[in-house]
PDB file of N, CA and C in Angstrom:
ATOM      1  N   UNK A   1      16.603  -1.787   0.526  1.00  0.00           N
ATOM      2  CA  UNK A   1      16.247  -0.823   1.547  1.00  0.00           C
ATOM      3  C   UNK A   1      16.468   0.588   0.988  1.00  0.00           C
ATOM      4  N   UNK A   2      15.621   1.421   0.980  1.00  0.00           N
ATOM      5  CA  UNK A   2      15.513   2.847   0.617  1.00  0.00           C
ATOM      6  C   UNK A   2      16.924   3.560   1.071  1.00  0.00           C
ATOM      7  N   UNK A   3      17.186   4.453   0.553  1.00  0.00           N
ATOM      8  CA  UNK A   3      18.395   5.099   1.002  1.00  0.00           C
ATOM      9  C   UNK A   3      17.609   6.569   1.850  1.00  0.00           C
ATOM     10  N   UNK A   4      17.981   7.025   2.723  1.00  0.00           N
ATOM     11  CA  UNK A   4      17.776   7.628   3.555  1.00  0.00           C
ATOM     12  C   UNK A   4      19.273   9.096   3.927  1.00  0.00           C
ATOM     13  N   UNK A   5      19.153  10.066   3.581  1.00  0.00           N
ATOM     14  CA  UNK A   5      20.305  10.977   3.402  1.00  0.00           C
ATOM     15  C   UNK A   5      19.836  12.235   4.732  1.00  0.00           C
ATOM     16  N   UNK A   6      21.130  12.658   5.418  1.00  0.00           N
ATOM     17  CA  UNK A   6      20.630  13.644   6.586  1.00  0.00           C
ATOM     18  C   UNK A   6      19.795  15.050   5.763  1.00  0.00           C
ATOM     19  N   UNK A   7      20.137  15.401   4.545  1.00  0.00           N
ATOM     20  CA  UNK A   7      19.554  16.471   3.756  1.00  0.00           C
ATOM     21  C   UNK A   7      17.514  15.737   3.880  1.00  0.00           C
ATOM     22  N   UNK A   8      16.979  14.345   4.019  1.00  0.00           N
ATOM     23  CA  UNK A   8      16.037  14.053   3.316  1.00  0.00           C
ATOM     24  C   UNK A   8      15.931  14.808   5.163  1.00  0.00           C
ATOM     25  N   UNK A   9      16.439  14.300   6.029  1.00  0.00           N
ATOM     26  CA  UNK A   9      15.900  14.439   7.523  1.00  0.00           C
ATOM     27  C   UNK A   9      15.568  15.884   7.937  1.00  0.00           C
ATOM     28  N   UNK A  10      16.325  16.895   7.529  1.00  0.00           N
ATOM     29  CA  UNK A  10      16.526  18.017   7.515  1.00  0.00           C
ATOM     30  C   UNK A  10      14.614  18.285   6.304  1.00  0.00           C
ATOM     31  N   UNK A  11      14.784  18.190   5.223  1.00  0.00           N
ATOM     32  CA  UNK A  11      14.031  18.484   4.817  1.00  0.00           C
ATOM     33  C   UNK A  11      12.708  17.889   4.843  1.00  0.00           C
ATOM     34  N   UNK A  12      12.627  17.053   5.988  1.00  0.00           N
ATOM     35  CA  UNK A  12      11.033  16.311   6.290  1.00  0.00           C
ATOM     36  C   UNK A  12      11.098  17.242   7.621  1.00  0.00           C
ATOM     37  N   UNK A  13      11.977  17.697   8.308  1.00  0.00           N
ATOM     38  CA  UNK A  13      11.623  18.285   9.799  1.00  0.00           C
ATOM     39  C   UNK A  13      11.464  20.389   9.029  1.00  0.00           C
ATOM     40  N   UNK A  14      12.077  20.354   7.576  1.00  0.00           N
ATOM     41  CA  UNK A  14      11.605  22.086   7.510  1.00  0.00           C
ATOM     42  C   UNK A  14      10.139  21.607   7.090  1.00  0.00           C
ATOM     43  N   UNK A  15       9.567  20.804   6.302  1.00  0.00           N
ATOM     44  CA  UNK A  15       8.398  20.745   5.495  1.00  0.00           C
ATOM     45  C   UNK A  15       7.273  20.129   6.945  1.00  0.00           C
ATOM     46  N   UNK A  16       7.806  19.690   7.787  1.00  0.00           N
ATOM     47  CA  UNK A  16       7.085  19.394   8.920  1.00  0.00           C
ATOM     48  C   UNK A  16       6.558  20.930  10.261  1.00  0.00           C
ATOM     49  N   UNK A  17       7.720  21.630   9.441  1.00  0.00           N
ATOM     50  CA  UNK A  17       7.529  23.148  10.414  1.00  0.00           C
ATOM     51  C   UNK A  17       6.410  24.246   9.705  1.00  0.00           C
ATOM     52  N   UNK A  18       6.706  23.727   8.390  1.00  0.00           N
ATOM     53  CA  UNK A  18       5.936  24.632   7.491  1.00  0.00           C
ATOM     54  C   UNK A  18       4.452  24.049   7.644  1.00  0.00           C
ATOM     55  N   UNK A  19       4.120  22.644   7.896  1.00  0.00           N
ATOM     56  CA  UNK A  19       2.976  22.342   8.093  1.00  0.00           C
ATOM     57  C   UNK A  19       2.434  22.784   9.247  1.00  0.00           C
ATOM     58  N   UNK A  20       3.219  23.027  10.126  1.00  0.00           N
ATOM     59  CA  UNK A  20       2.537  23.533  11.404  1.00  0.00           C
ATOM     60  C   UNK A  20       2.201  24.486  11.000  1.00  0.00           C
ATOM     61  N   UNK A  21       3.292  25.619  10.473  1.00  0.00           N
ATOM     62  CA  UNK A  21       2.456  26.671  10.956  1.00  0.00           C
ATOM     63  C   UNK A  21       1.016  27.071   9.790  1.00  0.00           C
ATOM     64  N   UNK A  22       1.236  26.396   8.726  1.00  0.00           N
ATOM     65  CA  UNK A  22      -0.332  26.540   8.079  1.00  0.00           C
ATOM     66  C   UNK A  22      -1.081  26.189   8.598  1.00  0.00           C
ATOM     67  N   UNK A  23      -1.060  24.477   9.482  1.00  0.00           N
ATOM     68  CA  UNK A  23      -2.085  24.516  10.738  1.00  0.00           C
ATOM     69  C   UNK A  23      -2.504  25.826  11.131  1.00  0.00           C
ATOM     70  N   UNK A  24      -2.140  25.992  11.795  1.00  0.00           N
ATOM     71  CA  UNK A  24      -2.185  27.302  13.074  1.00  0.00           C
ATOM     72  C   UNK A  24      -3.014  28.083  12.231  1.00  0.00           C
ATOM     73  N   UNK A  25      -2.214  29.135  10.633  1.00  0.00           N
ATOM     74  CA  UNK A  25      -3.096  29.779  10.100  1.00  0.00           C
ATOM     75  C   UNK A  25      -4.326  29.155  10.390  1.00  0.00           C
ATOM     76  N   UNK A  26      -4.610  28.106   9.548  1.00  0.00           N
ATOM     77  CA  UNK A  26      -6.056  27.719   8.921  1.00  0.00           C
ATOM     78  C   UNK A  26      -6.913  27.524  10.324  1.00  0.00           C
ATOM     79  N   UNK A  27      -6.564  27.095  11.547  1.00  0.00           N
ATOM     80  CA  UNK A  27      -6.883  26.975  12.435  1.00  0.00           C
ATOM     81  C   UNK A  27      -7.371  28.218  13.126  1.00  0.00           C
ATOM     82  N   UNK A  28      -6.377  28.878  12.324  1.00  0.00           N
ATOM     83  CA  UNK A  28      -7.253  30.546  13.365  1.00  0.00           C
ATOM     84  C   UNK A  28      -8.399  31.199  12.326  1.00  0.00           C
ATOM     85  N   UNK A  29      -8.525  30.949  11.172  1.00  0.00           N
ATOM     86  CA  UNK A  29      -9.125  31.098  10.186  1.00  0.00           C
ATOM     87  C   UNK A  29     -10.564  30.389  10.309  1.00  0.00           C
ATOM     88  N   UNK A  30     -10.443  29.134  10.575  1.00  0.00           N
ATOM     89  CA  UNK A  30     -11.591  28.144  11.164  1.00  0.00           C
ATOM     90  C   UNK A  30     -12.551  28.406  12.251  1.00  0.00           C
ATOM     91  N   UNK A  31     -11.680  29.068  13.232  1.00  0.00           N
ATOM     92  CA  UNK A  31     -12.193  29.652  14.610  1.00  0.00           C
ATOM     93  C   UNK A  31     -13.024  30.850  14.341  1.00  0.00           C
ATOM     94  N   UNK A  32     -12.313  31.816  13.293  1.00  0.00           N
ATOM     95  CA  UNK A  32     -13.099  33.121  13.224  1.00  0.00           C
ATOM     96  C   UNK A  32     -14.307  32.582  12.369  1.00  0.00           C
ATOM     97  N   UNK A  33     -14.206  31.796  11.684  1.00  0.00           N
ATOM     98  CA  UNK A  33     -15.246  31.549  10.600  1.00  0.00           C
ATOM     99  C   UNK A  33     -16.647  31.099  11.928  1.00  0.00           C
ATOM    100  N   UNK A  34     -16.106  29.898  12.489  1.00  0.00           N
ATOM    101  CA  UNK A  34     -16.961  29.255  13.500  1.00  0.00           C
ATOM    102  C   UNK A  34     -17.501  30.472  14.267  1.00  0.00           C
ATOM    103  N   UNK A  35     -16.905  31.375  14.892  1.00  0.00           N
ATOM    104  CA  UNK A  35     -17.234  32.423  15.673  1.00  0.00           C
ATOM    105  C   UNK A  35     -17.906  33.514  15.189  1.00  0.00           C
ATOM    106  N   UNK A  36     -18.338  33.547  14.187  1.00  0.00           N
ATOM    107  CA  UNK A  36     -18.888  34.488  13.474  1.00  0.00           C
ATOM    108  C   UNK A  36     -20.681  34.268  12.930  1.00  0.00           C
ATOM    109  N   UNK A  37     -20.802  33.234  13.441  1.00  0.00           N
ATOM    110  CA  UNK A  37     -22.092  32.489  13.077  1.00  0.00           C
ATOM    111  C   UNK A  37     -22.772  32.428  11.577  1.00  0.00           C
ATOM    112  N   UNK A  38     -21.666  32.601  10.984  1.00  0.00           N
ATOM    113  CA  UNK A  38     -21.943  32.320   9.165  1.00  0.00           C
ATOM    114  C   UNK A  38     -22.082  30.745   9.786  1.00  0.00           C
ATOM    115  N   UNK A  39     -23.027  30.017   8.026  1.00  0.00           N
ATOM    116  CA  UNK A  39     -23.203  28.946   7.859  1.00  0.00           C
ATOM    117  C   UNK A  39     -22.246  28.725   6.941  1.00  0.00           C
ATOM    118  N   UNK A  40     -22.117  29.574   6.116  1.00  0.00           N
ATOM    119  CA  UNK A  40     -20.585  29.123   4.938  1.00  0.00           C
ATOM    120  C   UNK A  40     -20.476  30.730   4.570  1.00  0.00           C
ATOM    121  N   UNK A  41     -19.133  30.536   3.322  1.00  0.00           N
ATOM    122  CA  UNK A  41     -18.758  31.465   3.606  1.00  0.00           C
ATOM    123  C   UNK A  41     -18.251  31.385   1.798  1.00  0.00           C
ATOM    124  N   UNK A  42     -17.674  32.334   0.881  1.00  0.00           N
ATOM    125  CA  UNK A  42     -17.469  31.866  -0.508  1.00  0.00           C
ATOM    126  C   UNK A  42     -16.489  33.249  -0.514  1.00  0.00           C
ATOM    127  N   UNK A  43     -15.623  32.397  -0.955  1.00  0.00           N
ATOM    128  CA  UNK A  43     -14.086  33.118  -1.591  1.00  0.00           C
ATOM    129  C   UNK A  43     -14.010  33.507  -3.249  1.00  0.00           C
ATOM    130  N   UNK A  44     -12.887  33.954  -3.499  1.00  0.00           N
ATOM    131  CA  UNK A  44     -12.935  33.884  -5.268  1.00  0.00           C
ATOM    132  C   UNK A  44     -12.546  32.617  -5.556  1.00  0.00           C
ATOM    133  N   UNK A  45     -11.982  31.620  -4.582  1.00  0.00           N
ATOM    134  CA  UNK A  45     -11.751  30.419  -5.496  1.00  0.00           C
ATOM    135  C   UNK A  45     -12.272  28.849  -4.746  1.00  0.00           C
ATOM    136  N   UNK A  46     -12.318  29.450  -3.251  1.00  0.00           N
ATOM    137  CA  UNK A  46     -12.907  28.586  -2.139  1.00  0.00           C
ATOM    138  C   UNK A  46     -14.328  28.704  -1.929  1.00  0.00           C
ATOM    139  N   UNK A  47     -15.041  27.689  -1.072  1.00  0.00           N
ATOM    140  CA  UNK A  47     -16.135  27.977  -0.107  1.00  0.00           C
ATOM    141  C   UNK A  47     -15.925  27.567   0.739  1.00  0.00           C
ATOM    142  N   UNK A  48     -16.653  27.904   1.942  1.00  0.00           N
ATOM    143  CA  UNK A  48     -16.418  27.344   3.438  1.00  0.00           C
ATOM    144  C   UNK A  48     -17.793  26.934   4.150  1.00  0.00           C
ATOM    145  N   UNK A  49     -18.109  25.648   4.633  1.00  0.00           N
ATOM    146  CA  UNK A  49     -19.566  25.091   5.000  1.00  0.00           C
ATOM    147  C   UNK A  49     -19.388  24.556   6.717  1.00  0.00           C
ATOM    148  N   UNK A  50     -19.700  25.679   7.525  1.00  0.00           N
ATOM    149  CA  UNK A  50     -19.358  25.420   8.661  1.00  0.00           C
ATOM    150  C   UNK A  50     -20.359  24.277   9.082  1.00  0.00           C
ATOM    151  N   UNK A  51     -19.917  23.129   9.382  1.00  0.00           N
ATOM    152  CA  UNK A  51     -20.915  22.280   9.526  1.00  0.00           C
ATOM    153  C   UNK A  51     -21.210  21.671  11.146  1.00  0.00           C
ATOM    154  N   UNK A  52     -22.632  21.843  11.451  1.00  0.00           N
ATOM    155  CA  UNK A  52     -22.765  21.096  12.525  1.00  0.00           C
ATOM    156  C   UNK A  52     -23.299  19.989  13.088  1.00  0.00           C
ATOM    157  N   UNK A  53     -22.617  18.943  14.110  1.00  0.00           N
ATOM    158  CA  UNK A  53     -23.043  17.542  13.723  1.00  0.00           C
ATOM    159  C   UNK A  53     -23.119  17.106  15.599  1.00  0.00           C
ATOM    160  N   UNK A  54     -23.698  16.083  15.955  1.00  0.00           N
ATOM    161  CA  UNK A  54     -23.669  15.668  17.289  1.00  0.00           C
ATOM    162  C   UNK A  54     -23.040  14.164  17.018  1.00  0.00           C
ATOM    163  N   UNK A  55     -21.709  13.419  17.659  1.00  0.00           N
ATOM    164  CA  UNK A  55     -20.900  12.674  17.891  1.00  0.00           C
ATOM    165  C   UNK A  55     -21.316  12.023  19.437  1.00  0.00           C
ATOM    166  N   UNK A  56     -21.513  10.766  19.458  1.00  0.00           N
ATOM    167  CA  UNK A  56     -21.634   9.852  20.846  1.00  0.00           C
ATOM    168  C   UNK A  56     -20.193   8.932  20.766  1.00  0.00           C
ATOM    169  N   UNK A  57     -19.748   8.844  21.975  1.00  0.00           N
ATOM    170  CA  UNK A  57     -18.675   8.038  22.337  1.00  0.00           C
ATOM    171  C   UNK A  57     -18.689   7.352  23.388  1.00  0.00           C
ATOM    172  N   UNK A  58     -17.603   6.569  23.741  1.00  0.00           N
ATOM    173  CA  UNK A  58     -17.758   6.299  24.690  1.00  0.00           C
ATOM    174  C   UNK A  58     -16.840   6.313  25.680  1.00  0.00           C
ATOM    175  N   UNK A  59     -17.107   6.591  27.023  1.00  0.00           N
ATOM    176  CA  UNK A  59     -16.777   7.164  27.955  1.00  0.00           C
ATOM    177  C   UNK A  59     -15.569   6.146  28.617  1.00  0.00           C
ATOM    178  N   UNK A  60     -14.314   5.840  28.085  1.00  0.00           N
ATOM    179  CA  UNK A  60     -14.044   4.807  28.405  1.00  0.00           C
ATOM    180  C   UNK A  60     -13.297   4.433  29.829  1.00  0.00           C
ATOM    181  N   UNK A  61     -12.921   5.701  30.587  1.00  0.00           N
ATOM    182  CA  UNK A  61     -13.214   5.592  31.881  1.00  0.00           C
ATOM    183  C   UNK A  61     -14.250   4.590  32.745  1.00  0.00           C
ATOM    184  N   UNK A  62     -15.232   5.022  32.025  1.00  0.00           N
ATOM    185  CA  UNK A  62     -16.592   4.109  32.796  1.00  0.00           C
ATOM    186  C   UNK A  62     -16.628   2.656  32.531  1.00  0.00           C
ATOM    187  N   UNK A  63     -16.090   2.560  31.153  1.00  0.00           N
ATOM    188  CA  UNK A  63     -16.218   1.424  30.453  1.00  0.00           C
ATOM    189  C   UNK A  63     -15.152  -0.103  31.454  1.00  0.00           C
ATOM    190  N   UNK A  64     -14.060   1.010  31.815  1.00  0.00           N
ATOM    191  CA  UNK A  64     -13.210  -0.067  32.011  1.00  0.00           C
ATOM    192  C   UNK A  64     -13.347  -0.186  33.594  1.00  0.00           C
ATOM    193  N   UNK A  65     -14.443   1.081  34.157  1.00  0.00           N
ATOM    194  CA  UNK A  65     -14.737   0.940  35.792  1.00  0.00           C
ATOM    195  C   UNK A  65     -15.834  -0.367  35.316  1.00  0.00           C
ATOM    196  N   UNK A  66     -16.617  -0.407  34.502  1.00  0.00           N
ATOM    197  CA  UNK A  66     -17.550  -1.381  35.016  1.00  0.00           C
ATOM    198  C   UNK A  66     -17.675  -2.630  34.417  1.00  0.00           C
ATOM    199  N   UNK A  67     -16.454  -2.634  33.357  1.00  0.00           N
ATOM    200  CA  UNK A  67     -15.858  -3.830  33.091  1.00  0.00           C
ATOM    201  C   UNK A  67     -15.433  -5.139  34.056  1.00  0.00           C
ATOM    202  N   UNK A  68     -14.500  -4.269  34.642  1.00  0.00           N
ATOM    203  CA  UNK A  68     -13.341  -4.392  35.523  1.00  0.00           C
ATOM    204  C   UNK A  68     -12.431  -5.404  34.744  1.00  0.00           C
ATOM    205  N   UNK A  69     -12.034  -6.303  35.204  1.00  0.00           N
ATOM    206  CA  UNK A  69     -11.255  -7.369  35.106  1.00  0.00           C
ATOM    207  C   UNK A  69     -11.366  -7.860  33.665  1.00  0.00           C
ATOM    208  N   UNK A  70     -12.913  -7.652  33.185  1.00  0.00           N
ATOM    209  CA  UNK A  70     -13.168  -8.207  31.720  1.00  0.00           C
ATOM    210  C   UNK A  70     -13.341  -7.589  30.890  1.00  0.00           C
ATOM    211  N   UNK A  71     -12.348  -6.409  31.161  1.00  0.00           N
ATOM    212  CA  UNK A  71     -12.048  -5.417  30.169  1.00  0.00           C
ATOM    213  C   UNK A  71     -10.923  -5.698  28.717  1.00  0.00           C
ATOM    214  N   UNK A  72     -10.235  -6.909  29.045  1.00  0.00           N
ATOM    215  CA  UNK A  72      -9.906  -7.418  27.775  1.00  0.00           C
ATOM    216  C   UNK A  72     -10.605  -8.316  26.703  1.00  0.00           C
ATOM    217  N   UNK A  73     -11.986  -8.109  26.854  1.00  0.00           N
ATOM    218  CA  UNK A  73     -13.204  -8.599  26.361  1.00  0.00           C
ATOM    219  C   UNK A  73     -12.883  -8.324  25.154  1.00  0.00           C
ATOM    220  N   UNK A  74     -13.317  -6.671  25.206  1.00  0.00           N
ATOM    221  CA  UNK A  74     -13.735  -5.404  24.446  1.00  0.00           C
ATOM    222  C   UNK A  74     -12.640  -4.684  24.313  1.00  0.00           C
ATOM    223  N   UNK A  75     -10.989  -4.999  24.281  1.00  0.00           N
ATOM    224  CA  UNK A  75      -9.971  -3.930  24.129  1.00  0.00           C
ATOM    225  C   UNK A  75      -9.198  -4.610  22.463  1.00  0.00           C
ATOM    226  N   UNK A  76      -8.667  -4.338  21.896  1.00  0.00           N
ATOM    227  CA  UNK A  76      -8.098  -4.400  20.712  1.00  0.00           C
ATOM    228  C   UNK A  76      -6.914  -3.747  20.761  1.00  0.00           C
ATOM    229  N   UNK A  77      -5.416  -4.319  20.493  1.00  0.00           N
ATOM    230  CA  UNK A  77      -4.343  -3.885  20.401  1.00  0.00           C
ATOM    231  C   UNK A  77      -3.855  -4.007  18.453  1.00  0.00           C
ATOM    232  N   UNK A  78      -3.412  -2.934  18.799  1.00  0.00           N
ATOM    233  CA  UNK A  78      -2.524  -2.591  17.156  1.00  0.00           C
ATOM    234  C   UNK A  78      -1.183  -2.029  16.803  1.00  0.00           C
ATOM    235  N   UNK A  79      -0.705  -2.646  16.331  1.00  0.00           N
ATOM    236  CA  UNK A  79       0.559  -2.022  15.981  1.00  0.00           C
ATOM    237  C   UNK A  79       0.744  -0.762  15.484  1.00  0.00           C
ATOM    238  N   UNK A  80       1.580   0.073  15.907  1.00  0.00           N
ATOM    239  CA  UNK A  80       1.761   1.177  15.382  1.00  0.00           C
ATOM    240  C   UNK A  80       3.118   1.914  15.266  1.00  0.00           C
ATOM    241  N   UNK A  81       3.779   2.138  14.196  1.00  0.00           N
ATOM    242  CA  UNK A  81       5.235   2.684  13.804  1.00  0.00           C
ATOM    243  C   UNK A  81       5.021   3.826  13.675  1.00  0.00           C
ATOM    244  N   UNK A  82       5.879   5.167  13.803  1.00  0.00           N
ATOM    245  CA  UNK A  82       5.735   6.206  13.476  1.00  0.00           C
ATOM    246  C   UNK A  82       7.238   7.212  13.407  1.00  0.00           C
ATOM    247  N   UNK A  83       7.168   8.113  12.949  1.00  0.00           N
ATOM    248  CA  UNK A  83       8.642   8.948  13.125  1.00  0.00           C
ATOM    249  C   UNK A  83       8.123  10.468  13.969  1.00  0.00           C
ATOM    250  N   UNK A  84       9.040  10.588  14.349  1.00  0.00           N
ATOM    251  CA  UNK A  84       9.264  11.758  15.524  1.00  0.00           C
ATOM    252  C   UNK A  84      10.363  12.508  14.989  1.00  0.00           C
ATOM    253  N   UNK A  85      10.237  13.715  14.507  1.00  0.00           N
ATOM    254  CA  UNK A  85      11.444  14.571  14.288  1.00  0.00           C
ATOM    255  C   UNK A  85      11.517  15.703  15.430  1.00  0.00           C
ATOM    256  N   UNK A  86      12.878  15.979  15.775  1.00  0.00           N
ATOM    257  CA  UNK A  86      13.516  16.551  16.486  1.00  0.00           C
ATOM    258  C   UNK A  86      14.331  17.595  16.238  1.00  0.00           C
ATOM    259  N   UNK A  87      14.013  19.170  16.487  1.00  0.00           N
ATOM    260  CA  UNK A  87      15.560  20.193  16.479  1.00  0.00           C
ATOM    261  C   UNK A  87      16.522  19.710  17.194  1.00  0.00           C
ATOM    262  N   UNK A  88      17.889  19.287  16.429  1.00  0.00           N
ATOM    263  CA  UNK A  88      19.177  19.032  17.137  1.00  0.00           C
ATOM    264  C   UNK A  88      19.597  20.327  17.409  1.00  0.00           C
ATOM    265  N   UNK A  89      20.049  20.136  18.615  1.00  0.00           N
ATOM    266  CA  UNK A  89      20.856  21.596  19.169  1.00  0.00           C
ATOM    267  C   UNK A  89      22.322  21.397  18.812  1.00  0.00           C
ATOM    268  N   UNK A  90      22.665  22.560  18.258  1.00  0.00           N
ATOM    269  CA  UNK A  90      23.662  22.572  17.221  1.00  0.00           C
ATOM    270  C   UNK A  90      25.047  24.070  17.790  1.00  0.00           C
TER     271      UNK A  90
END
């Protein structure tokens, strides 16, 4: 079993903060790009190809109104593990 140290916990929840907030940058970066009605866009070392696409789904509200009962027809369960980090108040 892997060894696991409070320094690794500490340093998956700073490297987990730092990912946010580059989210956020790139995210506000994305928005202006989108909002600007360029099709792409070229940096000194990047390019940017705002791309547009149409996605169908399905509505699965409706799905399971008009299912009803035989909605475990068509449902699929999966396992899923994950970690959750937390600021301890200190």
């Amino acid at each position: 079993m892997p060894r696991i140290t409070a320094k690794d916990i500490d340093t998956l929840g700073n490297l987990l903060a730092e990912i946010s907030d580059l989210s956020k940058k790139a995210d506000d970066i994305k928005a202006r790009l989108k909002a600007s009605g360029l099709d792409h866009k070229d940096g000194s070392l990047f390019s940017a190809v705002v791309v547009h696409q149409d996605r169908t789904s399905l509505d699965t509200a409706k799905v399971r109104t008009l299912l009803g009962d035989r909605i475990s027809l068509v449902e699929r369960t999966s396992a899923n593990v994950s970690v959750r980090v937390t600021a301890r108040r200190v």
